[in-house]
C-alpha atoms as a PDB file:
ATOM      1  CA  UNK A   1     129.397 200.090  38.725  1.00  0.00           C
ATOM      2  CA  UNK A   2     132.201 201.651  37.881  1.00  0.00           C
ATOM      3  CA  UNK A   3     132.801 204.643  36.850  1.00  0.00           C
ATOM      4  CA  UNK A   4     129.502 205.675  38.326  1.00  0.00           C
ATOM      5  CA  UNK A   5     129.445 204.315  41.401  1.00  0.00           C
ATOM      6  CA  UNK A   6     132.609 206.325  42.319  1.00  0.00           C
ATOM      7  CA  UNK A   7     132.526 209.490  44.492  1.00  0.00           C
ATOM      8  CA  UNK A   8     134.111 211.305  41.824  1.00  0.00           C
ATOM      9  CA  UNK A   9     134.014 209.249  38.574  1.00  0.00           C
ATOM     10  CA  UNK A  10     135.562 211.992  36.702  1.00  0.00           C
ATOM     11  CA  UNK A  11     138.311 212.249  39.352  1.00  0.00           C
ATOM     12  CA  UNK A  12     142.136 211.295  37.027  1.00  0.00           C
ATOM     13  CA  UNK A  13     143.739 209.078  38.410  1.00  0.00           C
ATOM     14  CA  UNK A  14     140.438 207.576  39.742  1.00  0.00           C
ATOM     15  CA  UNK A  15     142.070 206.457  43.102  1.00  0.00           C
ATOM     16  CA  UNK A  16     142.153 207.025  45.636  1.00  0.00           C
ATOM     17  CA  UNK A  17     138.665 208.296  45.669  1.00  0.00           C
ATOM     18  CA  UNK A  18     138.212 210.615  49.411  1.00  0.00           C
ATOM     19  CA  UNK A  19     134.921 209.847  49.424  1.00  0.00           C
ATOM     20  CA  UNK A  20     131.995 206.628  49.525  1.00  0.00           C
ATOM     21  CA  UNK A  21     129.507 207.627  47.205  1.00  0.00           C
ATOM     22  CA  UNK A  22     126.334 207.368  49.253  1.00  0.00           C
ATOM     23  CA  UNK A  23     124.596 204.336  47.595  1.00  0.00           C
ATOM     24  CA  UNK A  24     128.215 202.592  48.718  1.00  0.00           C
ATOM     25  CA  UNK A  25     128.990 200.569  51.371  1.00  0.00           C
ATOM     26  CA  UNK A  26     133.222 201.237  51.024  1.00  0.00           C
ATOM     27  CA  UNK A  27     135.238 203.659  48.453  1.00  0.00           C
ATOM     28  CA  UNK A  28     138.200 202.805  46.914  1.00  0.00           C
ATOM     29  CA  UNK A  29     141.737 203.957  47.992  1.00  0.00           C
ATOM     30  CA  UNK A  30     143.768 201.959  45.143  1.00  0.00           C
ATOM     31  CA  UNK A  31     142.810 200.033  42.211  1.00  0.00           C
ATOM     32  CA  UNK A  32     141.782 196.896  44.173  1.00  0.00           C
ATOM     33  CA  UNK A  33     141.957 198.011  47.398  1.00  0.00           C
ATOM     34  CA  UNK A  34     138.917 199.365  48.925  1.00  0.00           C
ATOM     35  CA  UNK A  35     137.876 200.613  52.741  1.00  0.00           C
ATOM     36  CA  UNK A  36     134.726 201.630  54.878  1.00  0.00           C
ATOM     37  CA  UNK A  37     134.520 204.802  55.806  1.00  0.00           C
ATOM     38  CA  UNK A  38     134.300 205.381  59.365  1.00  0.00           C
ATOM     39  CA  UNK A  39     131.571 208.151  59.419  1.00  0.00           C
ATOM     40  CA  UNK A  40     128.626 209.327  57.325  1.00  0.00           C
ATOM     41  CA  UNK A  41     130.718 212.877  56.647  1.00  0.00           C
ATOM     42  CA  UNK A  42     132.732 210.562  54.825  1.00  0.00           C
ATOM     43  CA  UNK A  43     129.854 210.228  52.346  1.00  0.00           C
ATOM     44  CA  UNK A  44     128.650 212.163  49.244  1.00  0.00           C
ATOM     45  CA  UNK A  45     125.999 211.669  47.299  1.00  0.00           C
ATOM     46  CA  UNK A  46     126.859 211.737  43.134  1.00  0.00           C
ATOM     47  CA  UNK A  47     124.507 213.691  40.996  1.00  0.00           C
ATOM     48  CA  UNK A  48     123.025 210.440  39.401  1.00  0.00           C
ATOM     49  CA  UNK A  49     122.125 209.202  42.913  1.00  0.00           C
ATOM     50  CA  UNK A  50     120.927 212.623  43.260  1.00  0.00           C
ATOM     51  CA  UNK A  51     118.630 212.529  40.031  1.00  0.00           C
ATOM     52  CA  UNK A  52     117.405 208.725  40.892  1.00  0.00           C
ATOM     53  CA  UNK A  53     116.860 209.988  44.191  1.00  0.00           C
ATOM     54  CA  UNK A  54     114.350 213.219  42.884  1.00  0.00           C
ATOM     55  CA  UNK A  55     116.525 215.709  44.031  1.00  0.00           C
ATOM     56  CA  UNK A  56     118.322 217.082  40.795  1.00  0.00           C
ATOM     57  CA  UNK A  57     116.372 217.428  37.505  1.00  0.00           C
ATOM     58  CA  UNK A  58     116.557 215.178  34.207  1.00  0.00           C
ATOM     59  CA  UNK A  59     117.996 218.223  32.546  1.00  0.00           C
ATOM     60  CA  UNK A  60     121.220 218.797  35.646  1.00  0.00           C
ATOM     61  CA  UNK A  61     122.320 215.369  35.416  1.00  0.00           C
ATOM     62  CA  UNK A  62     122.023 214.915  31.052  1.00  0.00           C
ATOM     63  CA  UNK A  63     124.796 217.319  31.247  1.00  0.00           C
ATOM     64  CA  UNK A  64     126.532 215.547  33.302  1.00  0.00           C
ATOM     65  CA  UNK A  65     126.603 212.562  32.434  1.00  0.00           C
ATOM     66  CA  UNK A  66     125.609 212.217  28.828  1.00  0.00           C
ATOM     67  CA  UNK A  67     122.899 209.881  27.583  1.00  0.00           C
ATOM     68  CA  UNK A  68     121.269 209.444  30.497  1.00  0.00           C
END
């Protein structure tokens, strides 16, 4: 969902977005435009991936994204 399942939610303007986030199948490169990526380097995973994943604390990703 959007904003979080962007690469770089915080990113202004939000597109294009360089990046898939990793729990994405395609990123977006306008609005409503969207491609797939043509290799896993162009992947990243976000830090709430990253926390729902186990690999960043509770405490990294509250300050990032707030209420969570």
């Amino acid at each position: 969902m959007n904003p979080e399942g962007l690469a770089f939610p915080e990113q202004k303007p939000r597109y294009p977005q360089p990046f898939a986030e990793i729990m994405a199948c395609y990123r977006p490169v306008q609005e409503f435009e969207i491609e797939r990526p043509a290799s896993l380097d162009d992947y990243v995973v976000a830090p709430l991936t990253a926390y729902e994943f186990g690999w960043i604390s509770h405490g990294r990703v509250s300050k990032l994204y707030p209420g969570h």
